[in-house]
Protein backbone atom coordinates (compact mmCIF):
# COMPACT_ATOMS: atom_id res chain seq x y z
CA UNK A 1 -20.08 48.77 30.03
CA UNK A 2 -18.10 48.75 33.51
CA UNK A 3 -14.16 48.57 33.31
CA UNK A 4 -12.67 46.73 36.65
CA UNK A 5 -10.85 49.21 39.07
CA UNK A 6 -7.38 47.12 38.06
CA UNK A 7 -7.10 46.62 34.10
CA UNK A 8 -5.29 43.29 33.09
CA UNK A 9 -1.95 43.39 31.18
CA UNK A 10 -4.19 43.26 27.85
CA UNK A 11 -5.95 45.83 28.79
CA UNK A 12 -3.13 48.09 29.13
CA UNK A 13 -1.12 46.91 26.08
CA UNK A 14 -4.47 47.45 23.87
CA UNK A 15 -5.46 51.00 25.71
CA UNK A 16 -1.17 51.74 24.66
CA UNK A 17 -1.82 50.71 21.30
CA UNK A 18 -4.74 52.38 20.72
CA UNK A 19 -2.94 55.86 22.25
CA UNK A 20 -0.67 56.62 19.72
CA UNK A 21 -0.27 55.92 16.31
CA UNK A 22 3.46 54.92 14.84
CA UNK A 23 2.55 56.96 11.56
CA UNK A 24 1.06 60.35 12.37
CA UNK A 25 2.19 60.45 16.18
CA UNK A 26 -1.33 61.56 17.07
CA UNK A 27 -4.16 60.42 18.96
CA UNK A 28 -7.23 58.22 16.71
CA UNK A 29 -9.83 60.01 16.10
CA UNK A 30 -13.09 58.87 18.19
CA UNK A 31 -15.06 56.38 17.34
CA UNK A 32 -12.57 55.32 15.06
CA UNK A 33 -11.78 51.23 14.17
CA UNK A 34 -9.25 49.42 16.16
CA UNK A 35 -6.05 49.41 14.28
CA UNK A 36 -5.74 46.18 12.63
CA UNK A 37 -2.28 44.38 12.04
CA UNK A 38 -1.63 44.43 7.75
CA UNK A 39 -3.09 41.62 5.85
CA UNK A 40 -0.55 38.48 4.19
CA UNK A 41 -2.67 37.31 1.30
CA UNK A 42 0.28 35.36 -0.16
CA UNK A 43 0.35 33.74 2.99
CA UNK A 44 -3.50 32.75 2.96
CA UNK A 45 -2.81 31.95 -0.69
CA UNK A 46 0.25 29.28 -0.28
CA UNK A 47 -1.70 27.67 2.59
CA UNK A 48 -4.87 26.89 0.46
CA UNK A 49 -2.84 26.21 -2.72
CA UNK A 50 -1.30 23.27 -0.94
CA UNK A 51 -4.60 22.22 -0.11
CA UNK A 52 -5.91 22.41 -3.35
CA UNK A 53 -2.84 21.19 -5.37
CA UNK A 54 -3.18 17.86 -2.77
CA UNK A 55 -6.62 17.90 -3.62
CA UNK A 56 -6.08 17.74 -7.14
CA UNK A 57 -4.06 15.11 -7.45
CA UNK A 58 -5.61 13.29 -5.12
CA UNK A 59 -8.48 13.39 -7.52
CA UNK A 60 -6.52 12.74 -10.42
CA UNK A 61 -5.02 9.39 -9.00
CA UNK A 62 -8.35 8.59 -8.03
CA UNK A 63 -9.76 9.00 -10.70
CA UNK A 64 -9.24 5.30 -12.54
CA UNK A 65 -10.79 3.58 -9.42
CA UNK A 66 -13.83 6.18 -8.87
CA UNK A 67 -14.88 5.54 -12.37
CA UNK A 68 -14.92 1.55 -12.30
CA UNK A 69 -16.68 1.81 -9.36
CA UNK A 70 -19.36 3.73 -10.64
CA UNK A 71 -19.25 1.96 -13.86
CA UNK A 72 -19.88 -1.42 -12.08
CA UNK A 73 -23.10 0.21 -10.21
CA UNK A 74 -24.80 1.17 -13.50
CA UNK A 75 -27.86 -0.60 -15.18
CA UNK A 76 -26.17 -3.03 -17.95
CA UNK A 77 -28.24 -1.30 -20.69
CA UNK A 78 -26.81 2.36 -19.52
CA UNK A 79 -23.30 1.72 -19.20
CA UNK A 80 -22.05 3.79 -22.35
CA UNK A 81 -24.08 6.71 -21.39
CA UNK A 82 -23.04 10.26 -21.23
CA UNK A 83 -25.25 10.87 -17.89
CA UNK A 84 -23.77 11.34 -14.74
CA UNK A 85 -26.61 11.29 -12.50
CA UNK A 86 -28.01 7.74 -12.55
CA UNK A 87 -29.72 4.80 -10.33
CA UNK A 88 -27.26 2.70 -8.51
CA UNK A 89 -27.42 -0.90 -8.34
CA UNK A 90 -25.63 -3.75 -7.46
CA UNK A 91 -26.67 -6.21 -9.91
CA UNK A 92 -23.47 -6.97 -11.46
CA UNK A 93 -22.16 -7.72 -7.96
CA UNK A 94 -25.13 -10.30 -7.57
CA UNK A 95 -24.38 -11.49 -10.79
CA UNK A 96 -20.42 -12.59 -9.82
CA UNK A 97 -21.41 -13.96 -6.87
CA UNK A 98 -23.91 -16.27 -8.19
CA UNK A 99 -21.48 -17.57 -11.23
CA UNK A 100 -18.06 -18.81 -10.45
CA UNK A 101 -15.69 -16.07 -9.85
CA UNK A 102 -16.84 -16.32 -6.67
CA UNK A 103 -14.55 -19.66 -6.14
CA UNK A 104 -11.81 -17.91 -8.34
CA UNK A 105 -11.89 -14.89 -5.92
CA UNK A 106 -11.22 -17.24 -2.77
CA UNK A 107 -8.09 -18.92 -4.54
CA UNK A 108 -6.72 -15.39 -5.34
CA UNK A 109 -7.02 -14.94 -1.59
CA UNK A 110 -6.18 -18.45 -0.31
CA UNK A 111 -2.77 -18.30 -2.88
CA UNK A 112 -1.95 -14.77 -2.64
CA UNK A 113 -1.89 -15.23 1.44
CA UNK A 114 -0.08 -18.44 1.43
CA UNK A 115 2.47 -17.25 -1.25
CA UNK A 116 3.16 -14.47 1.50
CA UNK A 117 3.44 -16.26 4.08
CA UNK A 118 5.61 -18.75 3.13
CA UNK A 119 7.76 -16.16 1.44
CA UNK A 120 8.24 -14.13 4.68
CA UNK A 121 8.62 -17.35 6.64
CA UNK A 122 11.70 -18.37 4.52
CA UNK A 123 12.95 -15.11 3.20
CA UNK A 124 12.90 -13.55 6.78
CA UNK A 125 15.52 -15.48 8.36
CA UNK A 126 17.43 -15.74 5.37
CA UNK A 127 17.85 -12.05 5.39
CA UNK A 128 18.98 -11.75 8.73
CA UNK A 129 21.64 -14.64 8.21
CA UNK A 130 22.98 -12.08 5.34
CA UNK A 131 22.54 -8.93 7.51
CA UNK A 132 23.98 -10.37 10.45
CA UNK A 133 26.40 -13.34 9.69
CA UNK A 134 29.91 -12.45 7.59
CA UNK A 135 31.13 -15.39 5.31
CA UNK A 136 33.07 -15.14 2.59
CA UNK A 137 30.29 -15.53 -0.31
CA UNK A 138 27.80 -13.36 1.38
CA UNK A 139 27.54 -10.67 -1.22
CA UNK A 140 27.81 -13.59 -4.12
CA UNK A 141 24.65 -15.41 -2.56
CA UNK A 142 23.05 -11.83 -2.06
CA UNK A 143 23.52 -11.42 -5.85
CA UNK A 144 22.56 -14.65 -6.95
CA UNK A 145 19.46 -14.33 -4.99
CA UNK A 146 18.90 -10.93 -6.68
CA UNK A 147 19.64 -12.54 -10.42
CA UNK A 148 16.27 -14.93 -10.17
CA UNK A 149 14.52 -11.81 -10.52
CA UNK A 150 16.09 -10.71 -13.79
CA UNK A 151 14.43 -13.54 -16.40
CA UNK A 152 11.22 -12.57 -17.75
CA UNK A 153 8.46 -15.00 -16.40
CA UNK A 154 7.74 -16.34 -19.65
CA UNK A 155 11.65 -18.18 -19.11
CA UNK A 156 9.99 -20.25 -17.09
CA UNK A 157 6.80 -21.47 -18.10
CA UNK A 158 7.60 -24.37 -20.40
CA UNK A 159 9.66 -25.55 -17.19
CA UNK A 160 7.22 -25.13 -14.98
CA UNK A 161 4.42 -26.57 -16.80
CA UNK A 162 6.14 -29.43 -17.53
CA UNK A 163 7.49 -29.88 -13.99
CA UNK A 164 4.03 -29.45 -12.77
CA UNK A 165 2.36 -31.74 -15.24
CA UNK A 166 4.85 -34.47 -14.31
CA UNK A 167 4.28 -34.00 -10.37
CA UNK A 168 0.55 -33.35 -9.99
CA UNK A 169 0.81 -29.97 -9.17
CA UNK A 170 -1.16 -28.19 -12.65
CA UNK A 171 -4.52 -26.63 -11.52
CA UNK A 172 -3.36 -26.74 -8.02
CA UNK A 173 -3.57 -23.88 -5.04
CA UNK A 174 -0.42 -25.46 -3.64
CA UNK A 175 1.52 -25.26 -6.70
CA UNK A 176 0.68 -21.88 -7.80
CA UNK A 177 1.88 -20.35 -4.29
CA UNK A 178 5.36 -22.34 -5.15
CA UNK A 179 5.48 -20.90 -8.10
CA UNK A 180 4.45 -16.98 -6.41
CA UNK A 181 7.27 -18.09 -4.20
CA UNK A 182 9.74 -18.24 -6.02
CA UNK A 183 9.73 -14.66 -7.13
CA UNK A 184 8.32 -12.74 -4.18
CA UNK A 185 11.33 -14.62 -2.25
CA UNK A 186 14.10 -12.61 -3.97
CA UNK A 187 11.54 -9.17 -2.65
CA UNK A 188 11.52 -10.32 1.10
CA UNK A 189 15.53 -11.03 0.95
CA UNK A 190 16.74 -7.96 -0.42
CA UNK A 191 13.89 -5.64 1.45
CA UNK A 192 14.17 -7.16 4.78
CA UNK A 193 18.19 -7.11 4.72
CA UNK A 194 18.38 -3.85 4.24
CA UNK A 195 15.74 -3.50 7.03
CA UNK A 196 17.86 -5.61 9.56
CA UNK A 197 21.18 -3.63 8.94
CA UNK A 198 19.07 -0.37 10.29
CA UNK A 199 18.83 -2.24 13.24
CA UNK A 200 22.24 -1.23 15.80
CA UNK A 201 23.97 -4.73 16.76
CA UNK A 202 23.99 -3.21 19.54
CA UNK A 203 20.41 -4.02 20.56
CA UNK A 204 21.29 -7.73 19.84
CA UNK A 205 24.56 -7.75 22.02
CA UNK A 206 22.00 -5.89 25.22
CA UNK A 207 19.68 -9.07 24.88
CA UNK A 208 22.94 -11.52 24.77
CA UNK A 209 24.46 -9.99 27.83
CA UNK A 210 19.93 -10.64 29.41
CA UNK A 211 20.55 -14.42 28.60
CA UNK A 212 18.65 -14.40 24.94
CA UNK A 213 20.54 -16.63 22.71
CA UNK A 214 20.78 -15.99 18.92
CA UNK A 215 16.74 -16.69 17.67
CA UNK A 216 15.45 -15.28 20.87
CA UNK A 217 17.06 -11.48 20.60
CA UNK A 218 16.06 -12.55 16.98
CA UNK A 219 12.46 -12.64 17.57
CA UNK A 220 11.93 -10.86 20.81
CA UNK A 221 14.75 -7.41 19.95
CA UNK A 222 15.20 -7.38 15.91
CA UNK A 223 12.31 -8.50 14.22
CA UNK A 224 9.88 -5.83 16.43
CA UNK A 225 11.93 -3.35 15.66
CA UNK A 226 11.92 -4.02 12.05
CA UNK A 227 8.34 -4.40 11.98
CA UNK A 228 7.65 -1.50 9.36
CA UNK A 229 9.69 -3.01 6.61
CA UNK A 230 7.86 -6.14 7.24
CA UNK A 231 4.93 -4.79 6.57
CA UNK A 232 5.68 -2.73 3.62
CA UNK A 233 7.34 -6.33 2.62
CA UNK A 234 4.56 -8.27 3.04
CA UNK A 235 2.68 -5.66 1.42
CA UNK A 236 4.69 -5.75 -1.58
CA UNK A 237 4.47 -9.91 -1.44
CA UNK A 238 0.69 -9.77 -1.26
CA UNK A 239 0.23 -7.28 -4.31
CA UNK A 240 2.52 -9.24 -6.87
CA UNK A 241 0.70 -12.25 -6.25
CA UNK A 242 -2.56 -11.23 -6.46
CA UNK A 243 -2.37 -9.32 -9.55
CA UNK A 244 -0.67 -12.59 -11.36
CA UNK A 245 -2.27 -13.20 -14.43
CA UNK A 246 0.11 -15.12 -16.46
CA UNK A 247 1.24 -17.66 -14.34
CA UNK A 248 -2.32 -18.02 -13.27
CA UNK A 249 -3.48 -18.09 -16.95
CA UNK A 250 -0.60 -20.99 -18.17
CA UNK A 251 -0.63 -23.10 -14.58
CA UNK A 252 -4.48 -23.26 -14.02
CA UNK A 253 -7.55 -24.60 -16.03
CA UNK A 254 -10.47 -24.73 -13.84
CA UNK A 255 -10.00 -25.22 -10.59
CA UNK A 256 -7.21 -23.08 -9.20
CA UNK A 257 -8.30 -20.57 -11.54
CA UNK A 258 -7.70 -17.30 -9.87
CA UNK A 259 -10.18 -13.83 -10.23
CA UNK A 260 -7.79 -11.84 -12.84
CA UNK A 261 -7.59 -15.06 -15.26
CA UNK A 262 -12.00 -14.96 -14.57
CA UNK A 263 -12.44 -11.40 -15.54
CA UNK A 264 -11.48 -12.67 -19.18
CA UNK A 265 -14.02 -14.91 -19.09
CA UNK A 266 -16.15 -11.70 -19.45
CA UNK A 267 -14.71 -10.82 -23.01
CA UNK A 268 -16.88 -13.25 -24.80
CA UNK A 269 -17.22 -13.29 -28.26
CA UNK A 270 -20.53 -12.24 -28.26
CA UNK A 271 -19.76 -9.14 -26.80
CA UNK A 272 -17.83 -7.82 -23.23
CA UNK A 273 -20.21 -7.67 -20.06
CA UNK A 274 -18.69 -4.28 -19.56
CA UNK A 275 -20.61 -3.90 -15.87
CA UNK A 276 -19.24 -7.56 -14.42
CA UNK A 277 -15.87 -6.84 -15.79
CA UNK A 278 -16.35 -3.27 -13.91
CA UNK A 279 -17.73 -5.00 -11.09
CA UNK A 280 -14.89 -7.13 -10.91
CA UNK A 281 -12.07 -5.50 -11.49
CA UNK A 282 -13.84 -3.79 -8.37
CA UNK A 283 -13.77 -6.36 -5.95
CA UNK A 284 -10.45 -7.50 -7.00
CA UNK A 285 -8.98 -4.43 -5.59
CA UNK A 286 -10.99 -4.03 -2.61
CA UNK A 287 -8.55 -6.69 -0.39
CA UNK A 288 -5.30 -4.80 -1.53
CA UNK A 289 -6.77 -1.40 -0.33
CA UNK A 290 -8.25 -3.10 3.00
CA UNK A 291 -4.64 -5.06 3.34
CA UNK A 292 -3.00 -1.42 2.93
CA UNK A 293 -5.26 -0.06 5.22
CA UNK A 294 -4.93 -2.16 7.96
CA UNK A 295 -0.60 -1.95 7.77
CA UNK A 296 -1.00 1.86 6.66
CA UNK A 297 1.02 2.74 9.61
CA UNK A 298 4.06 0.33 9.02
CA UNK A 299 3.60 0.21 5.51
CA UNK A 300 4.52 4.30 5.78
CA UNK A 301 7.34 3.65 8.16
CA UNK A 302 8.96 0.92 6.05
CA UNK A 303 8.63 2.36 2.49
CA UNK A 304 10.40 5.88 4.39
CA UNK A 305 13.09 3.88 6.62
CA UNK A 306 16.56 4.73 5.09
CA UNK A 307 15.55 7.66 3.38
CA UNK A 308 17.90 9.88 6.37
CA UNK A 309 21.46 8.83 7.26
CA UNK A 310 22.93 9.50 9.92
């Protein structure tokens, strides 16, 4: 091997390194290994122990959800087996979409995502009049709002059954979002407030002095910049009402009937259809996780935002 007539800088720090040793003060003998810089195995050690302590529990939480799912692509007749290696199929899928929790799936969605909406389109402006506007019974209203949340739901069935048996509104879509409204309201108030008083005035009184009046720096200044704990709101909205069983279970009979109410329609009394209840509980979950997916990003932002102070 040819060496250049003008060594880099490497070159010359590596030929000085290899020219004298710090410990004996002599030359290496020749042929002798490159010296190589001492080993950190507690270093090596944290790094992958992180990894694998993440990995754990990542498993662990995981867990639940990995087992329904393969517990809803077994055979029927092998459900209680001890194998773990078995044929996957998606017969208990075929079988809910041919029966009707098809139809009780679609009002889950069609209630949960009006109940949400509406929620955010009421409770969004109201907590930016509390964030923003100082009256004298701001922080009673805030509190009242914050007391609706305190009564166990069963407080209010009998009045809401017989409310909703006088007006029309018992096995209804509509009426079961009012009723999803009136607690995921209370969420969106308190959440979002706290949301808009991150946001500097400041920003609002920049878009004043542009021309925007009060709704435009509103929409156009505030509400993008408090898009994370709208999502993580909205989130939050969209979960509470789609896991709703007992308002569901009291309010409907059979055709509002939403898919967490169905899944008891599995426990006969002939026995439980363990792989449609599996298959299911399955789908019920899949919109939450594709919901979080999609809002991962603000959803992180807004569940984080107010953590630091400055």
């Amino acid at each position: 091997m040819t060496h250049s007539a003008n060594p880099t800088y490497d070159e010359l720090e590596r030929a000085q390194a290899l020219a004298w040793s710090p410990l004996t003060g002599a030359l290496p003998a020749a042929g002798a290994a490159d010296p190589v810089a001492p080993a950190q195995p507690w270093r090596f050690a944290r790094r992958h122990a992180r990894a694998a302590a993440a990995l754990v529990l990542l498993l662990v939480l995981m867990f639940p959800f990995l087992w329904l799912v393969q517990l809803a692509l077994r055979p029927e007749n092998d459900v209680f087996s001890d194998e773990l290696l078995f044929t996957p199929t998606l017969a208990s899928f075929a079988g809910l979409l041919q029966g009707n929790f098809a139809r009780s799936f679609g009002n889950s969605l069609l209630v949960s995502t009006l109940s949400t909406a509406l929620s955010l389109a009421i409770g969004v402006p109201a907590a930016y009049a509390l964030a923003r506007w100082n009256f004298k019974a701001r922080s009673q209203v805030a509190l009242w709002i914050l007391v609706t949340r305190m009564a166990p739901p069963i407080a209010f069935t009998i009045p809401f059954f017989l409310a909703y048996r006088w007006l029309g509104l018992q096995d209804t879509v509509i009426g079961l979002a009012i009723v999803y409204l009136t607690f995921n309201l209370a969420i969106v108030i308190w959440l979002m407030q706290t949301f808009f008083e991150a946001v500097p005035p400041a920003m609002e009184e920049a878009a004043y002095i542009d021309g925007c009046g009060v709704w435009q720096a509103f929409w156009r200044v505030t509400l993008p910049l408090a898009a994370p704990g709208l999502a993580a709101t909205a989130v939050l909205c969209f979960v509470f009402s789609w896991n709703d069983f007992f308002y569901a279970l009291i309010l409907t009979r059979t055709e509002a009937i939403t898919a967490p109410v169905a899944i008891v329609n599995f426990l006969q009394y002939e026995g439980w259809e363990w792989s449609r209840i599996a298959a299911a509980g399955t789908l019920v979950m899949a919109p939450v996780v594709v919901f979080t997916l999609v809002v991962r990003k603000w959803l992180v932002q807004g569940l984080t935002a107010g953590g630091l102070k400055d």
